[in-house]
Protein backbone atom coordinates (compact mmCIF):
# COMPACT_ATOMS: atom_id res chain seq x y z
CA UNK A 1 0.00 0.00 0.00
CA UNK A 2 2.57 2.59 0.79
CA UNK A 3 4.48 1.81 -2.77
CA UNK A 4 0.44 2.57 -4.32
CA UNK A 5 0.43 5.86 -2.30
CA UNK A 6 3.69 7.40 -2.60
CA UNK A 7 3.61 6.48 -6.50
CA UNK A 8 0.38 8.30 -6.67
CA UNK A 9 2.20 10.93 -4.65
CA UNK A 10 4.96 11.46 -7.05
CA UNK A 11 2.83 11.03 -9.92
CA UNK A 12 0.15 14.11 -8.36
CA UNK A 13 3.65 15.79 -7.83
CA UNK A 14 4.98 15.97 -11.51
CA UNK A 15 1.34 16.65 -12.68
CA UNK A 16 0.78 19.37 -10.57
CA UNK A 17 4.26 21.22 -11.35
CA UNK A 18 3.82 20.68 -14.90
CA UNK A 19 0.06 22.75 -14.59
CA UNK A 20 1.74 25.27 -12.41
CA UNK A 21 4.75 25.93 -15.51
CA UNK A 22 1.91 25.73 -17.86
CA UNK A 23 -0.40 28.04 -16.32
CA UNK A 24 2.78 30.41 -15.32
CA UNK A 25 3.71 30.55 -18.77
CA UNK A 26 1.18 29.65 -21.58
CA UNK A 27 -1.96 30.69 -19.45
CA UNK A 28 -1.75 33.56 -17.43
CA UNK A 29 -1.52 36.03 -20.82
CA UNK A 30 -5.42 33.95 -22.26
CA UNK A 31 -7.30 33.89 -18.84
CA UNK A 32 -9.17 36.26 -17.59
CA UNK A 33 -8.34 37.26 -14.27
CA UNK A 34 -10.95 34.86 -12.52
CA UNK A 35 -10.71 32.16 -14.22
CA UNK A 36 -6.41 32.20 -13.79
CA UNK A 37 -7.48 32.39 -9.94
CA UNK A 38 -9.34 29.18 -9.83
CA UNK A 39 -6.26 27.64 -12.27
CA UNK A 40 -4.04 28.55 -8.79
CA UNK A 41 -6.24 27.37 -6.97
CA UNK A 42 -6.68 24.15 -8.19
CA UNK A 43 -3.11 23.57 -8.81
CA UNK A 44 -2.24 24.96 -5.67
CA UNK A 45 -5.03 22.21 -3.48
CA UNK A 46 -3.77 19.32 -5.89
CA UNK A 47 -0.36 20.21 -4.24
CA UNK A 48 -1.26 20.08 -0.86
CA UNK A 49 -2.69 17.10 -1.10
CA UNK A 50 -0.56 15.73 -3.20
CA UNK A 51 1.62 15.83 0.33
CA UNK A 52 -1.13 14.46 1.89
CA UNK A 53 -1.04 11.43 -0.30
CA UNK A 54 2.96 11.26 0.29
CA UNK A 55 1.98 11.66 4.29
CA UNK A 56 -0.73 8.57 3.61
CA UNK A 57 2.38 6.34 1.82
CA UNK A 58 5.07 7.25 5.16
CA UNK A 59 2.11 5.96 7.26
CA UNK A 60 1.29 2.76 5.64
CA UNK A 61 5.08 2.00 5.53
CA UNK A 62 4.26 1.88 9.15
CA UNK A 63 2.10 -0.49 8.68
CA UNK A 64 -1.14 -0.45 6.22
CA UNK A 65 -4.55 -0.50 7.06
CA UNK A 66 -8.20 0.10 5.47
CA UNK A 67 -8.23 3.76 7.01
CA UNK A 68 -5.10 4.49 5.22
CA UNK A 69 -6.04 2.84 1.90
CA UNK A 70 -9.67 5.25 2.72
CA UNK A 71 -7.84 7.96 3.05
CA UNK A 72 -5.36 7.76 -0.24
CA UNK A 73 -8.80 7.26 -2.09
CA UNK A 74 -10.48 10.37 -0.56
CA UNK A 75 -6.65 12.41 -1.49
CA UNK A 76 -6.82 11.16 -4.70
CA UNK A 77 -10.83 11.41 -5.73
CA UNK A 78 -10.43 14.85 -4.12
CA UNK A 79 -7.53 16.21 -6.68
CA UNK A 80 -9.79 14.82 -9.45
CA UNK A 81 -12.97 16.13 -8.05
CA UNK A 82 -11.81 19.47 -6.50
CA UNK A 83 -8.85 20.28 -8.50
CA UNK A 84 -10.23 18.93 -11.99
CA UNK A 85 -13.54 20.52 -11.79
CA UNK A 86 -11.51 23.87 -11.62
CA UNK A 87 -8.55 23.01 -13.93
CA UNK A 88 -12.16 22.73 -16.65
CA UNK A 89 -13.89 25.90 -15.18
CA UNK A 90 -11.27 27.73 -15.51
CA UNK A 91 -10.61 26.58 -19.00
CA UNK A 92 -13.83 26.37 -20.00
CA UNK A 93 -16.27 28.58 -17.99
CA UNK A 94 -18.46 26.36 -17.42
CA UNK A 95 -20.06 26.89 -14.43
CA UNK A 96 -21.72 24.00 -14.25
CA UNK A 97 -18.54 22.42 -12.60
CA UNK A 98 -18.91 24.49 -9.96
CA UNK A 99 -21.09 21.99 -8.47
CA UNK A 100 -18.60 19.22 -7.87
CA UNK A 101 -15.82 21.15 -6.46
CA UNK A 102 -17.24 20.96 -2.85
CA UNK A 103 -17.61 16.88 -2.83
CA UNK A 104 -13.77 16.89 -3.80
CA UNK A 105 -13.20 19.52 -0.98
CA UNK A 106 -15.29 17.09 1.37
CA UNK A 107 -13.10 13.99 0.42
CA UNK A 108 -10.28 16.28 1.21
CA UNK A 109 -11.48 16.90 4.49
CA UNK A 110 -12.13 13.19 5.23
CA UNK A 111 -8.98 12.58 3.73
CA UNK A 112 -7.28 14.72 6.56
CA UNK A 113 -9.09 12.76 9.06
CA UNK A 114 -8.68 9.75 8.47
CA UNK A 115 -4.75 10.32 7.92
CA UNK A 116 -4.87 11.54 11.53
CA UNK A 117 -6.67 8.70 13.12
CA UNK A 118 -4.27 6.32 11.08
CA UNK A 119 -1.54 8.06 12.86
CA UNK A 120 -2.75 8.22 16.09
CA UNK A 121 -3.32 4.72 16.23
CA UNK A 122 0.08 4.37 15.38
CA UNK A 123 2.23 2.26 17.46
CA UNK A 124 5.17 5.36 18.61
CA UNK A 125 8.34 3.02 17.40
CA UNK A 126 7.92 -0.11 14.97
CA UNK A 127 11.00 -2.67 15.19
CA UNK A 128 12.98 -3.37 11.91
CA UNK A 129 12.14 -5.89 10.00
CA UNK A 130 15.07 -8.19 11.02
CA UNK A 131 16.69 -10.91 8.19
CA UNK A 132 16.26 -14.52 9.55
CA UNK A 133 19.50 -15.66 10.93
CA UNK A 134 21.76 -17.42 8.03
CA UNK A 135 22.33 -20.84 8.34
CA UNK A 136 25.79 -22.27 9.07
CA UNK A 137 27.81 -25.38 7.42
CA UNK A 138 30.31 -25.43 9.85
CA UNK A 139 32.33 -24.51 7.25
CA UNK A 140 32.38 -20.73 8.43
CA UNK A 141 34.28 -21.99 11.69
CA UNK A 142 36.86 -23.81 10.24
């Protein structure tokens, strides 16, 4: 689970630099000045939570559970939700979209929440995995 998480981290990452060059530098001259605002904006949530999801992955390295595999699908429903519905309404202007923004701001919230319960419950130290011992021929005594 933490590999899932911190790939969809890194992927979330890249994407959301690559809007943030685009916007800086083949947008901001063709949008109005509303519509660049909720370009930001939506790069600027799919950011944050594009920590969140690396936050999510560090956790589950810890040790996986449901409320941590919950809570990467809440991160990453929200970017698509919250941060797509205003990546196309501020391309489009169409307001329509408007509408789903707030149920990707709500899995955003839950996201959040059920990160920190997943870390609460988290033991404070978790041993190394430790190699089996190797077995001997008797050789290695000689």
């Amino acid at each position: 689970m933490d590999r899932v998480l911190l790939t969809a981290a890194a992927i979330n990452g890249l994407l959301a630099v690559a809007a943030e060059a685009f916007g800086a530098h083949g947008l901001r001259e063709s949008l109005a000045g509303r519509a660049f605002e909720l370009y930001e904006t939506a790069v600027r949530y799919q950011m944050f939570h594009t920590v969140g999801l690396a936050a999510a992955g560090w956790v589950a390295g810890r040790g996986a559970t449901a409320v941590l595999r919950a809570c990467g699908v809440c991160f990453a429903a929200g970017i698509v939700l919250f941060s797509g519905s205003l990546y196309a309404l501020s391309l489009t202007g169409w307001r329509a979209l408007g509408a789903i923004t707030p149920v990707g701001g709500v899995l955003f919230l839950v996201g959040w929440v059920l990160l920190a319960r997943a870390a609460w419950r988290m033991p404070d130290r978790v041993p190394r995995r430790q190699t089996p011992p190797q077995e001997t021929t008797g050789a290695e005594t000689r």
